[in-house]
C-alpha atoms as a PDB file:
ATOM      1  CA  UNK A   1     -20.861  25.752 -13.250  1.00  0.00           C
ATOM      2  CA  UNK A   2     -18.012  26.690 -15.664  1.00  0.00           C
ATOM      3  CA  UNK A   3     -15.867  23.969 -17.359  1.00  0.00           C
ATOM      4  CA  UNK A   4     -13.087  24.162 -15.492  1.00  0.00           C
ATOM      5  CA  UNK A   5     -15.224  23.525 -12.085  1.00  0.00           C
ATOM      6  CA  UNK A   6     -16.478  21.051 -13.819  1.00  0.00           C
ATOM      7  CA  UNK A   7     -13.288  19.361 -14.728  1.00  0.00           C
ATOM      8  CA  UNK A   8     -12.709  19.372 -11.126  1.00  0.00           C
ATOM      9  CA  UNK A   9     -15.274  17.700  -9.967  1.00  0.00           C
ATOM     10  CA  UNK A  10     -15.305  14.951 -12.400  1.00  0.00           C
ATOM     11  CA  UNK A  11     -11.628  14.353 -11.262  1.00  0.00           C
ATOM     12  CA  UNK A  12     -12.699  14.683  -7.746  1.00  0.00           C
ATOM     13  CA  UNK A  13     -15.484  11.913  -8.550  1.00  0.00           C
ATOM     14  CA  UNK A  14     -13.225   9.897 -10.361  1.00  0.00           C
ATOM     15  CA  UNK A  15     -10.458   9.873  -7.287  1.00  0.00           C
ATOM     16  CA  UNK A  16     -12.711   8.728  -4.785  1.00  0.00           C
ATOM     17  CA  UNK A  17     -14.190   5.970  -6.676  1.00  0.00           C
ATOM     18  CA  UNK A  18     -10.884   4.497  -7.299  1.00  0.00           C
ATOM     19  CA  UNK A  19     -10.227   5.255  -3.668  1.00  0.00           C
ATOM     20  CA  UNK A  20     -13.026   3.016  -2.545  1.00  0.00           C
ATOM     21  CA  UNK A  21     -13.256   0.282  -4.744  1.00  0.00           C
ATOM     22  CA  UNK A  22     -10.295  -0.926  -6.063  1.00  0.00           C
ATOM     23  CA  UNK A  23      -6.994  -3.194  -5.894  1.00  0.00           C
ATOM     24  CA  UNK A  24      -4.986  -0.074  -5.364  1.00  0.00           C
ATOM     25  CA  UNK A  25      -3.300   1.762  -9.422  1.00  0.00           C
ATOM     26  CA  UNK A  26       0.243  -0.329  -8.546  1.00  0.00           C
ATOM     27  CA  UNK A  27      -1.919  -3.992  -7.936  1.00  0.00           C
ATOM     28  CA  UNK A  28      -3.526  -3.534 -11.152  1.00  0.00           C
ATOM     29  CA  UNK A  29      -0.405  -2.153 -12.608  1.00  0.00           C
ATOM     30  CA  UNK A  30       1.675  -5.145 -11.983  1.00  0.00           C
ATOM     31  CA  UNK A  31      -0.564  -7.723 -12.693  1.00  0.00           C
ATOM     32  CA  UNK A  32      -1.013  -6.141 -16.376  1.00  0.00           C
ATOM     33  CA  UNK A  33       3.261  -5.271 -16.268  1.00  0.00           C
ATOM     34  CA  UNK A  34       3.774  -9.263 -15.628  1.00  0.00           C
ATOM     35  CA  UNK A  35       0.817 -10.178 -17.955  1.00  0.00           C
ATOM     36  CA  UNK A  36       2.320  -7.870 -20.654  1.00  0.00           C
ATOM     37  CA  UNK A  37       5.756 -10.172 -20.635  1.00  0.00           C
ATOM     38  CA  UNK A  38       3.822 -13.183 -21.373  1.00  0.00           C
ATOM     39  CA  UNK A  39       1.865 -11.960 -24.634  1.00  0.00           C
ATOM     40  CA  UNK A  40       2.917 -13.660 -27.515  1.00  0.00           C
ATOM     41  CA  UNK A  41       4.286 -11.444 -30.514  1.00  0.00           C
ATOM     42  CA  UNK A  42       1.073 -11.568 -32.640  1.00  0.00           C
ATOM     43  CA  UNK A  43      -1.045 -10.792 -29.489  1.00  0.00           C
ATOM     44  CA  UNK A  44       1.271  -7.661 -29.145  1.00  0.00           C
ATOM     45  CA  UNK A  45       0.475  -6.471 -32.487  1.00  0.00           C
ATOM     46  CA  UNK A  46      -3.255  -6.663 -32.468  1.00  0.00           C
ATOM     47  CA  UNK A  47      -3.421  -5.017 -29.143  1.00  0.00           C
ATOM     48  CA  UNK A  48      -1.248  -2.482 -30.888  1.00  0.00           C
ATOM     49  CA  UNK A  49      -4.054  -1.649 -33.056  1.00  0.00           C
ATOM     50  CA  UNK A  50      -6.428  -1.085 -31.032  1.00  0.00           C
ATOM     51  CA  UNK A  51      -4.757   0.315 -27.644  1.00  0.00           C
ATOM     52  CA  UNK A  52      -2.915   3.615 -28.018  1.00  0.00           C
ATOM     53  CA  UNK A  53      -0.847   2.372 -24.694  1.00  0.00           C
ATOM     54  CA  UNK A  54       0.504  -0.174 -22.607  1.00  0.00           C
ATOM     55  CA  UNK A  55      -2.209  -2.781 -21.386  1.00  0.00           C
ATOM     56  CA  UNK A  56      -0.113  -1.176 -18.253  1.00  0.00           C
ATOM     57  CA  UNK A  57      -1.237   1.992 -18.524  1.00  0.00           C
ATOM     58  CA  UNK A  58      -5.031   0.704 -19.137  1.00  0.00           C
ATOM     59  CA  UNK A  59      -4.944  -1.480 -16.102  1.00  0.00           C
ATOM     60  CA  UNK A  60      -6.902   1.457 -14.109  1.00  0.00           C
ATOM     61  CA  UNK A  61      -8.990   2.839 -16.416  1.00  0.00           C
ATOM     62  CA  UNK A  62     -12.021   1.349 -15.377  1.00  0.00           C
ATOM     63  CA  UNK A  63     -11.147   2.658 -11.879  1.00  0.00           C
ATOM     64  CA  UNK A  64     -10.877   6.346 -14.009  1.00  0.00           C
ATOM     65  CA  UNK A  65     -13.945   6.599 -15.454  1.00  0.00           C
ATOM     66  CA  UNK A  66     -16.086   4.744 -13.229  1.00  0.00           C
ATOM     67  CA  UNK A  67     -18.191   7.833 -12.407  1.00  0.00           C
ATOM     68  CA  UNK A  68     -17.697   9.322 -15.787  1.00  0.00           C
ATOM     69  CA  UNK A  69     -20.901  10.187 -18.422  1.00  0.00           C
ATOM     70  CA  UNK A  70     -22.180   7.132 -19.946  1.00  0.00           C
ATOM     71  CA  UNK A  71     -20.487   4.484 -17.702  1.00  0.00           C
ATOM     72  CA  UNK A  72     -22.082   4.568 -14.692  1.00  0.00           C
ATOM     73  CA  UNK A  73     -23.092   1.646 -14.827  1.00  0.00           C
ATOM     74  CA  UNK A  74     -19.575  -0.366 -14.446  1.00  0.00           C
ATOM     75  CA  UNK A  75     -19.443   0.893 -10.675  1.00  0.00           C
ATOM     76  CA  UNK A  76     -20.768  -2.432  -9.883  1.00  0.00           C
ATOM     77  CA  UNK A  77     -18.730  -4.394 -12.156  1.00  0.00           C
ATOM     78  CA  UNK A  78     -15.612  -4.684 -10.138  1.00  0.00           C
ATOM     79  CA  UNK A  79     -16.985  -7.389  -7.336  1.00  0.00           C
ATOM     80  CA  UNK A  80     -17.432 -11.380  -7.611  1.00  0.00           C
ATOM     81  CA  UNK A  81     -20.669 -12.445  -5.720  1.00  0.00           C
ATOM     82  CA  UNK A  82     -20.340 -16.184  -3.947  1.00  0.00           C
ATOM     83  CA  UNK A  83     -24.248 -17.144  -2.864  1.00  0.00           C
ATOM     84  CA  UNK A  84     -24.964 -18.885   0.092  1.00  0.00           C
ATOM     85  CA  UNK A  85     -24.619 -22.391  -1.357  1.00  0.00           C
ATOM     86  CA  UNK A  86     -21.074 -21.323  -2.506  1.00  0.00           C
ATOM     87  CA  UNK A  87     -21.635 -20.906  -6.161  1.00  0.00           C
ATOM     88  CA  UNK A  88     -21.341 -17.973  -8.647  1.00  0.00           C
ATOM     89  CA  UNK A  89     -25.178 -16.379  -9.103  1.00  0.00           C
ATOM     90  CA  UNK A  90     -26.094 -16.560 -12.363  1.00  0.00           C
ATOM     91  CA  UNK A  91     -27.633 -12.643 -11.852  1.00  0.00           C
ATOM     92  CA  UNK A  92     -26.508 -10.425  -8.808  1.00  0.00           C
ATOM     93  CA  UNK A  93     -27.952 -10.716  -5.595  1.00  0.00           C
ATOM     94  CA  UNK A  94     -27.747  -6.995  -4.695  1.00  0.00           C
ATOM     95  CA  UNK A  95     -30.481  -4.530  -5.550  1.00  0.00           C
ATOM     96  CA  UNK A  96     -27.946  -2.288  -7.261  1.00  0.00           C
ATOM     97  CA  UNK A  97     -26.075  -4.764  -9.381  1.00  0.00           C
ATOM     98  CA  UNK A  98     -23.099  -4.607  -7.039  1.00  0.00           C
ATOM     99  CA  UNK A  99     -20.790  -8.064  -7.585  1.00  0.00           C
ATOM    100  CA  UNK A 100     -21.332  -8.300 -11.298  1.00  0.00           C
ATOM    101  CA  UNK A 101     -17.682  -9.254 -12.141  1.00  0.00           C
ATOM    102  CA  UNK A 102     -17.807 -12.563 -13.512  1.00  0.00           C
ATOM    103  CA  UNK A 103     -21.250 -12.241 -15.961  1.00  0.00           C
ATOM    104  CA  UNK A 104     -19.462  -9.022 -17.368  1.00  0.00           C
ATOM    105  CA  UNK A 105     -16.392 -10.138 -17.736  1.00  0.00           C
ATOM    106  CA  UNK A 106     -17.106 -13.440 -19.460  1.00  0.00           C
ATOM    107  CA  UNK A 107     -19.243 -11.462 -22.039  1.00  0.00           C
ATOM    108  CA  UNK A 108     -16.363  -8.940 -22.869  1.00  0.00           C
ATOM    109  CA  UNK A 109     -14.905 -11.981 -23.532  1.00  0.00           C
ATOM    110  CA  UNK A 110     -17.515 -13.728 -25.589  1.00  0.00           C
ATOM    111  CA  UNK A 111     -17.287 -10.362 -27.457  1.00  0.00           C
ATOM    112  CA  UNK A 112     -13.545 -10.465 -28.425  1.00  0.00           C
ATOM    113  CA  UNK A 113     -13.613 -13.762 -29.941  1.00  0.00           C
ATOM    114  CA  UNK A 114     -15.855 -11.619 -32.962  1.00  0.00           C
ATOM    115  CA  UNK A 115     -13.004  -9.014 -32.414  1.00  0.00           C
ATOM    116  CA  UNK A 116     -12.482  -8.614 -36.907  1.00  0.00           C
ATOM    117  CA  UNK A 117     -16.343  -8.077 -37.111  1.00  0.00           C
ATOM    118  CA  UNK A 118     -16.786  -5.156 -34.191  1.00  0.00           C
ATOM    119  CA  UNK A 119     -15.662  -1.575 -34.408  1.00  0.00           C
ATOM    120  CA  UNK A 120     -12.722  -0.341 -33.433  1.00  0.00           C
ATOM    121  CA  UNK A 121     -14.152   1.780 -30.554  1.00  0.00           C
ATOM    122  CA  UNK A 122     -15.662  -1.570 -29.508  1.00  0.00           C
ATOM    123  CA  UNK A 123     -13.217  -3.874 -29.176  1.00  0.00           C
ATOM    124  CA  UNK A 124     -11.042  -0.994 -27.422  1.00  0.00           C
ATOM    125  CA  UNK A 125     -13.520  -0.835 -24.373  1.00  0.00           C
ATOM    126  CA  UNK A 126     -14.106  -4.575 -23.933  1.00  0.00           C
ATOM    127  CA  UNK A 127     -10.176  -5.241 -24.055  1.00  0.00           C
ATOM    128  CA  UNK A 128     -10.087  -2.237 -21.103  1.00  0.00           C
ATOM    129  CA  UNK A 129     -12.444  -4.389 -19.073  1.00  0.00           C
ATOM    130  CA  UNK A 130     -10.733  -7.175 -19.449  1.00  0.00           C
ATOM    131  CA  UNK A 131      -7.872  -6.164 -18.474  1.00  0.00           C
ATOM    132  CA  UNK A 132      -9.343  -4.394 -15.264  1.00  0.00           C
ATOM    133  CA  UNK A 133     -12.035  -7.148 -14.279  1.00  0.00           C
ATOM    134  CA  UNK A 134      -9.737 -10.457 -14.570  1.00  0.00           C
ATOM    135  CA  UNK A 135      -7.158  -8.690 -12.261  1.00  0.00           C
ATOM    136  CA  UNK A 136      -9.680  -6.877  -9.907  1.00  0.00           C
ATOM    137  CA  UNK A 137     -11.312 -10.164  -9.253  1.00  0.00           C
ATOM    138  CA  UNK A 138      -8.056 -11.459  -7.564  1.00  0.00           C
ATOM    139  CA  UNK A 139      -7.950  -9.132  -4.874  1.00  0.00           C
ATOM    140  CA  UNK A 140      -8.857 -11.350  -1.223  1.00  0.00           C
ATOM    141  CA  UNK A 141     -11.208  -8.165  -0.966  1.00  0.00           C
ATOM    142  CA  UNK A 142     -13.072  -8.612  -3.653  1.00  0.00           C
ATOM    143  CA  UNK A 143     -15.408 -11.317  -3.062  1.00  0.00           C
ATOM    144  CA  UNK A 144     -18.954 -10.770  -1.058  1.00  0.00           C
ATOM    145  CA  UNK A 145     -20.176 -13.661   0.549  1.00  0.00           C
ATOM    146  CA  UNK A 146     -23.812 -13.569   0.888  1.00  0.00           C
ATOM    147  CA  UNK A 147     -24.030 -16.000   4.287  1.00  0.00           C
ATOM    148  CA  UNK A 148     -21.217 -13.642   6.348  1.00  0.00           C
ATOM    149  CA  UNK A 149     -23.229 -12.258   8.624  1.00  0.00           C
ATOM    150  CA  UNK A 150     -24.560  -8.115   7.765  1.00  0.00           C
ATOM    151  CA  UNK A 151     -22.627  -8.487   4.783  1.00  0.00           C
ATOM    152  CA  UNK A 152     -24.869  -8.254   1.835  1.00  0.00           C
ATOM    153  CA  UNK A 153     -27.335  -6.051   3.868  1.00  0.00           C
ATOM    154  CA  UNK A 154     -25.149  -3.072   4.311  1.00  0.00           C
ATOM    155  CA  UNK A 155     -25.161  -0.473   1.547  1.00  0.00           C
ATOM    156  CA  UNK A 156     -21.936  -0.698   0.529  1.00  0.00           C
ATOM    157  CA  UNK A 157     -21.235  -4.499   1.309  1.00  0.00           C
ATOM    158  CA  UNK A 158     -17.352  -4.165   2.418  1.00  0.00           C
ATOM    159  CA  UNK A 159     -18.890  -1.245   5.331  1.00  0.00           C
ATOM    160  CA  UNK A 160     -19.780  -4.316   7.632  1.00  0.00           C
ATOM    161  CA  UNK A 161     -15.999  -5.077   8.387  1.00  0.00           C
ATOM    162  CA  UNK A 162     -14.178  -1.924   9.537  1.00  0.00           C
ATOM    163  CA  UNK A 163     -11.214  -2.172  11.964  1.00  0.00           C
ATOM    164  CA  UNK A 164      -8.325  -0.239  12.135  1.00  0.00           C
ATOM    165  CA  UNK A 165      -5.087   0.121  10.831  1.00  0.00           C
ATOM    166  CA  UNK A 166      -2.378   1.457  12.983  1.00  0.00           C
ATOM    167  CA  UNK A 167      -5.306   3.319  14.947  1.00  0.00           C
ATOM    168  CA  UNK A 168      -7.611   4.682  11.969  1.00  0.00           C
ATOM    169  CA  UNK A 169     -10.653   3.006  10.878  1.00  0.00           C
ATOM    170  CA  UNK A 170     -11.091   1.554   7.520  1.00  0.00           C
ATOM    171  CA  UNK A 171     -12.395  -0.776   5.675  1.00  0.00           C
ATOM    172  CA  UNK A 172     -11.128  -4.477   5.894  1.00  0.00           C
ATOM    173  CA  UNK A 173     -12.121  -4.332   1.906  1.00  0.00           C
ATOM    174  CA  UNK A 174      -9.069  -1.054   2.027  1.00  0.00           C
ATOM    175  CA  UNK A 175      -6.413  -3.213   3.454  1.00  0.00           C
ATOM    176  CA  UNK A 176      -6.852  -5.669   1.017  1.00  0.00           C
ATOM    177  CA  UNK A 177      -6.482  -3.439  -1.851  1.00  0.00           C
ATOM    178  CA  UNK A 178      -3.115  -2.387  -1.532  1.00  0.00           C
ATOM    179  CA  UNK A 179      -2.210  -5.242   0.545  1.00  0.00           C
ATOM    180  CA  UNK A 180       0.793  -6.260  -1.998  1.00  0.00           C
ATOM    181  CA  UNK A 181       2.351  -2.565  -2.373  1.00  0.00           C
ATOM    182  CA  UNK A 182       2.187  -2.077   0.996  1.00  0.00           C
ATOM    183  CA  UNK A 183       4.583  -5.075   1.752  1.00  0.00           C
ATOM    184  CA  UNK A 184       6.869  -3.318  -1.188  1.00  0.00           C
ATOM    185  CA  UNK A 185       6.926   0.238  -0.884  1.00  0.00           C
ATOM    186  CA  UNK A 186       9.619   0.686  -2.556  1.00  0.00           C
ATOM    187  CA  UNK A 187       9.489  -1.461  -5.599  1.00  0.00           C
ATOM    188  CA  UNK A 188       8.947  -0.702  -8.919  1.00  0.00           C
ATOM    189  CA  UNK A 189       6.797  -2.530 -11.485  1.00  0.00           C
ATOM    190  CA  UNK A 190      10.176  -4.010 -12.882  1.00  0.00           C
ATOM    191  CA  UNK A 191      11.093  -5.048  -9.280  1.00  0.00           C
ATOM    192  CA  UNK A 192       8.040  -7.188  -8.551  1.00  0.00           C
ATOM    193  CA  UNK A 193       8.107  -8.782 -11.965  1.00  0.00           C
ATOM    194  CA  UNK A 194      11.702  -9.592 -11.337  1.00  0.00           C
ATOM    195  CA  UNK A 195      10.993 -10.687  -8.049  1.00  0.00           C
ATOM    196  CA  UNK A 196       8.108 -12.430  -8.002  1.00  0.00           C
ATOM    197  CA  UNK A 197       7.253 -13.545 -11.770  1.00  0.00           C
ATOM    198  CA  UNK A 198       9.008 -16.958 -10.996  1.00  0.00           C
ATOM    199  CA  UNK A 199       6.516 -19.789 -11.392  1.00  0.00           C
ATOM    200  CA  UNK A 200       7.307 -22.818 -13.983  1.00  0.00           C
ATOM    201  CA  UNK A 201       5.584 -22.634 -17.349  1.00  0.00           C
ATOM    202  CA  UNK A 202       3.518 -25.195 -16.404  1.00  0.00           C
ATOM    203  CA  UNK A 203       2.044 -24.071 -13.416  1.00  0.00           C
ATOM    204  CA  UNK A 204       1.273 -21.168 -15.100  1.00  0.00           C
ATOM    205  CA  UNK A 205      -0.273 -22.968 -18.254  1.00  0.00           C
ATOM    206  CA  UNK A 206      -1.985 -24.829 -15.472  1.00  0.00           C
ATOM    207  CA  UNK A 207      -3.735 -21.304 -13.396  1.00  0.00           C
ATOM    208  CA  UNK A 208      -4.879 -20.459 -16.745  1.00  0.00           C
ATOM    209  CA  UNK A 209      -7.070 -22.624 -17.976  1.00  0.00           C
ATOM    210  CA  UNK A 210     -11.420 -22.407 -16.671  1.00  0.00           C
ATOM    211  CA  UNK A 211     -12.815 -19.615 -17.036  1.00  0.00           C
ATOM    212  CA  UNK A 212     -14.262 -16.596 -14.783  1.00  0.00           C
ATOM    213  CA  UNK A 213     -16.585 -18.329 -13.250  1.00  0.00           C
ATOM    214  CA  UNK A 214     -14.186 -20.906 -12.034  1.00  0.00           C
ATOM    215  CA  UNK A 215     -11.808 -18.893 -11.331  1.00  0.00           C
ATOM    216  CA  UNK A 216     -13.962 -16.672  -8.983  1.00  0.00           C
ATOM    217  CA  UNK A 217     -14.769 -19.822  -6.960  1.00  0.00           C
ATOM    218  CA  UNK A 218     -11.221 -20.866  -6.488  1.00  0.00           C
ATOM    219  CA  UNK A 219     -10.475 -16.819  -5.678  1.00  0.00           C
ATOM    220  CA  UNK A 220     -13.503 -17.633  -2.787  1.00  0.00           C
ATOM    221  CA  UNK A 221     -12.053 -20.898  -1.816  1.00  0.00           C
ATOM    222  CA  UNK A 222      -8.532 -19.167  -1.393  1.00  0.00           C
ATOM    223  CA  UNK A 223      -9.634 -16.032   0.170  1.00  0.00           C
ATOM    224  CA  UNK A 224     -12.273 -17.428   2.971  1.00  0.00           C
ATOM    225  CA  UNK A 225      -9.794 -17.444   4.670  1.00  0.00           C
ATOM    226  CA  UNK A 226      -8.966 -13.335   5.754  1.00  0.00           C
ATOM    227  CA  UNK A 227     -12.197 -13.128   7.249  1.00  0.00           C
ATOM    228  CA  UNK A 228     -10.557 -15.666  10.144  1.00  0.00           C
ATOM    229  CA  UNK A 229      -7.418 -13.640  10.502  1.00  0.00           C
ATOM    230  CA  UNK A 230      -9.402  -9.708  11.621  1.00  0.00           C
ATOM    231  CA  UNK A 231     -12.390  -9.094  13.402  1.00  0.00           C
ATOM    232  CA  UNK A 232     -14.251  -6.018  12.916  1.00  0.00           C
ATOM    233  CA  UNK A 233     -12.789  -3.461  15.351  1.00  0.00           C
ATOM    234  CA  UNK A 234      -9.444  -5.144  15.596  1.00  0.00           C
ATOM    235  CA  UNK A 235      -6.244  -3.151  14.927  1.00  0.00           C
ATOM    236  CA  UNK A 236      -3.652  -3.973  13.240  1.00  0.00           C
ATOM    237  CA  UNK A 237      -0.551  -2.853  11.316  1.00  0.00           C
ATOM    238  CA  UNK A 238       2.236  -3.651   8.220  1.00  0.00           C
ATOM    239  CA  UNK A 239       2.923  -7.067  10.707  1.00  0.00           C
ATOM    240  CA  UNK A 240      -0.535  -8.025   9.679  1.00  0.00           C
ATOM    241  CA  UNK A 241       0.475  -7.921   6.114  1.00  0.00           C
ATOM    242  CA  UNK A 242       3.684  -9.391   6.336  1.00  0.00           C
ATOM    243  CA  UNK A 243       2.456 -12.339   8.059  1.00  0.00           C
ATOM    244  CA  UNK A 244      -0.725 -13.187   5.884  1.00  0.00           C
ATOM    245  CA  UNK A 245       0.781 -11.678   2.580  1.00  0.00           C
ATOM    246  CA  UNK A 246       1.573 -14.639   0.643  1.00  0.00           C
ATOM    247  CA  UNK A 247      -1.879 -14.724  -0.161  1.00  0.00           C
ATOM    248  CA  UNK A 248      -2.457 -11.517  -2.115  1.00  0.00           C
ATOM    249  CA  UNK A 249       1.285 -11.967  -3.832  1.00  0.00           C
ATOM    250  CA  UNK A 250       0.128 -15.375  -5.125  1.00  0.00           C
ATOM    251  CA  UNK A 251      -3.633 -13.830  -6.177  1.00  0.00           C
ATOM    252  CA  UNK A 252      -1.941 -11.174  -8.214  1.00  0.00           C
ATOM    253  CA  UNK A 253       0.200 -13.821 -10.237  1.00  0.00           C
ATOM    254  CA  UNK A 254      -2.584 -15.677 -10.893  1.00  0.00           C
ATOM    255  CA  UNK A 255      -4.621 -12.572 -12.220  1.00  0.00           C
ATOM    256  CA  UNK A 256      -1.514 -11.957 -13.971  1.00  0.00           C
ATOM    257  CA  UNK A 257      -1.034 -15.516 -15.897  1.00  0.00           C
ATOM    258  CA  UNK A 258      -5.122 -15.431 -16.433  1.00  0.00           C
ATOM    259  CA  UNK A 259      -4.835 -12.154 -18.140  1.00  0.00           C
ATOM    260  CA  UNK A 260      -2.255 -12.811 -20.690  1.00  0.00           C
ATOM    261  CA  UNK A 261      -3.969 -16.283 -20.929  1.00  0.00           C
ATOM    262  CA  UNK A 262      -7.062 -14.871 -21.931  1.00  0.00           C
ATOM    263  CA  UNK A 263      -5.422 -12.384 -24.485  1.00  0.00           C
ATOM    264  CA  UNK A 264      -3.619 -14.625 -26.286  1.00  0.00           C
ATOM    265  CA  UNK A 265      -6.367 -16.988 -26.694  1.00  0.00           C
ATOM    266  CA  UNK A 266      -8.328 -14.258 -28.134  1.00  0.00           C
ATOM    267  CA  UNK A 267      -5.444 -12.484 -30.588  1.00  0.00           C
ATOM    268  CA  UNK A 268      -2.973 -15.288 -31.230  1.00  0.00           C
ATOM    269  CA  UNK A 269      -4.720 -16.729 -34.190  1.00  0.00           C
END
């Protein structure tokens, strides 16, 4: 295979796995776009050392290179796992590692707060999981719960829930994903922070303090809930999301306050 064949079949890897697993490129992009307006100056300028770009423009990189040479492994990173007894497994229930989330989150974290004694190249791939995983957490579609019924036996957990929307199948785990873009089409990343970056200072001070693992159980509390609106095999349409899509709007912000939360507690000091 010649390099440019195989240039397009890394692409073609990296496409689908964003494809399948992911709060859709404009979710993640907003959250990080209304995060980004609450860093503090000094957070700014340390994540100007070590990012080349936007936390914007890093908001889907772990999407990107999912599939790429040596990280592999992060395929399973981008799901929160809820056991049967409603808390967050200390180790992942699925054979695969699939729902890992909150453990690897929480140590990119844990790794930051050393940020002046770790390489550059170092604390540049832990900040781009951060800013993925505390966003990609958020998303209603995100969470497997290990007593719905087929869920954590299917290969691919989110395959036990298809339905259709407007008359093609899919995955209920899809809808979810670009369940706030689809409400705003048209909008740009300056429109939904205009629009929708609104909440009080202390309410946001408030939604970020815990940490991952306490967030992912009040993401599970919150987000039960869509698995009472569909049934697999249902069909449904863009009425569906306007009349459930407070919910994902009001995850994002939170993912949104959490990340620049968690930022500034590392680099503002």
């Amino acid at each position: 295979m010649n390099a440019m064949k195989k240039l397009i079949c890394l692409l073609l890897m990296l496409c689908a796995g964003t494809a399948a697993f992911a709060w859709g490129g404009r979710e993640h992009r907003l959250i990080a776009y209304i995060a980004e307006a609450h860093l503090t100056p000094r957070t700014r300028q340390v994540l100007d050392r070590y990012l080349d770009q936007s936390i914007v423009e890093y908001s889907t990189w772990m999407d990107r290179y999912r599939t790429a040479p040596g990280y592999e492994i992060t395929t399973y990173w981008h799901m929160v796992t809820i056991d049967k007894d409603g808390s967050v497994p200390p180790e992942p229930l699925r054979p695969n590692g699939d729902g890992d989330a909150v453990r690897q989150l929480t140590r990119a974290i844990e790794r930051l707060r050393n940020y002046r004694e770790l390489s550059d190249s170092t604390v540049n791939v832990n900040l781009k999981y951060v800013i993925h995983l505390v966003g990609e957490m958020h998303c209603p579609g995100h969470i497997y719960f290990a007593d719905l019924p087929g869920g954590m036996d299917a290969p691919r957990h989110y395959d036990f829930f298809l339905l259709k929307y407007k008359g093609k199948e899919v995955t209920y785990h899809w809808v979810w994903d670009g369940s706030v873009s689809r409400q705003y089409p048209d909008w740009t990343e300056e429109d939904f922070r205009r629009e929708l970056d609104k909440w009080p200072a202390e309410k946001q001070r408030a939604v970020g303090e815990g940490t991952p693992a306490d967030w992912a159980l009040e993401c599970a509390r919150s987000c039960r809930v869509v698995y009472d609106w569909a049934k697999p095999g249902d069909d449904i349409d863009e009425g569906f999301l306007r009349e459930h899509g407070a919910l994902p709007v009001d995850q994002a912000l939170r993912g949104a306050y959490r990340l620049a939360r968690v930022l500034n507690d590392l680099f503002d000091n």
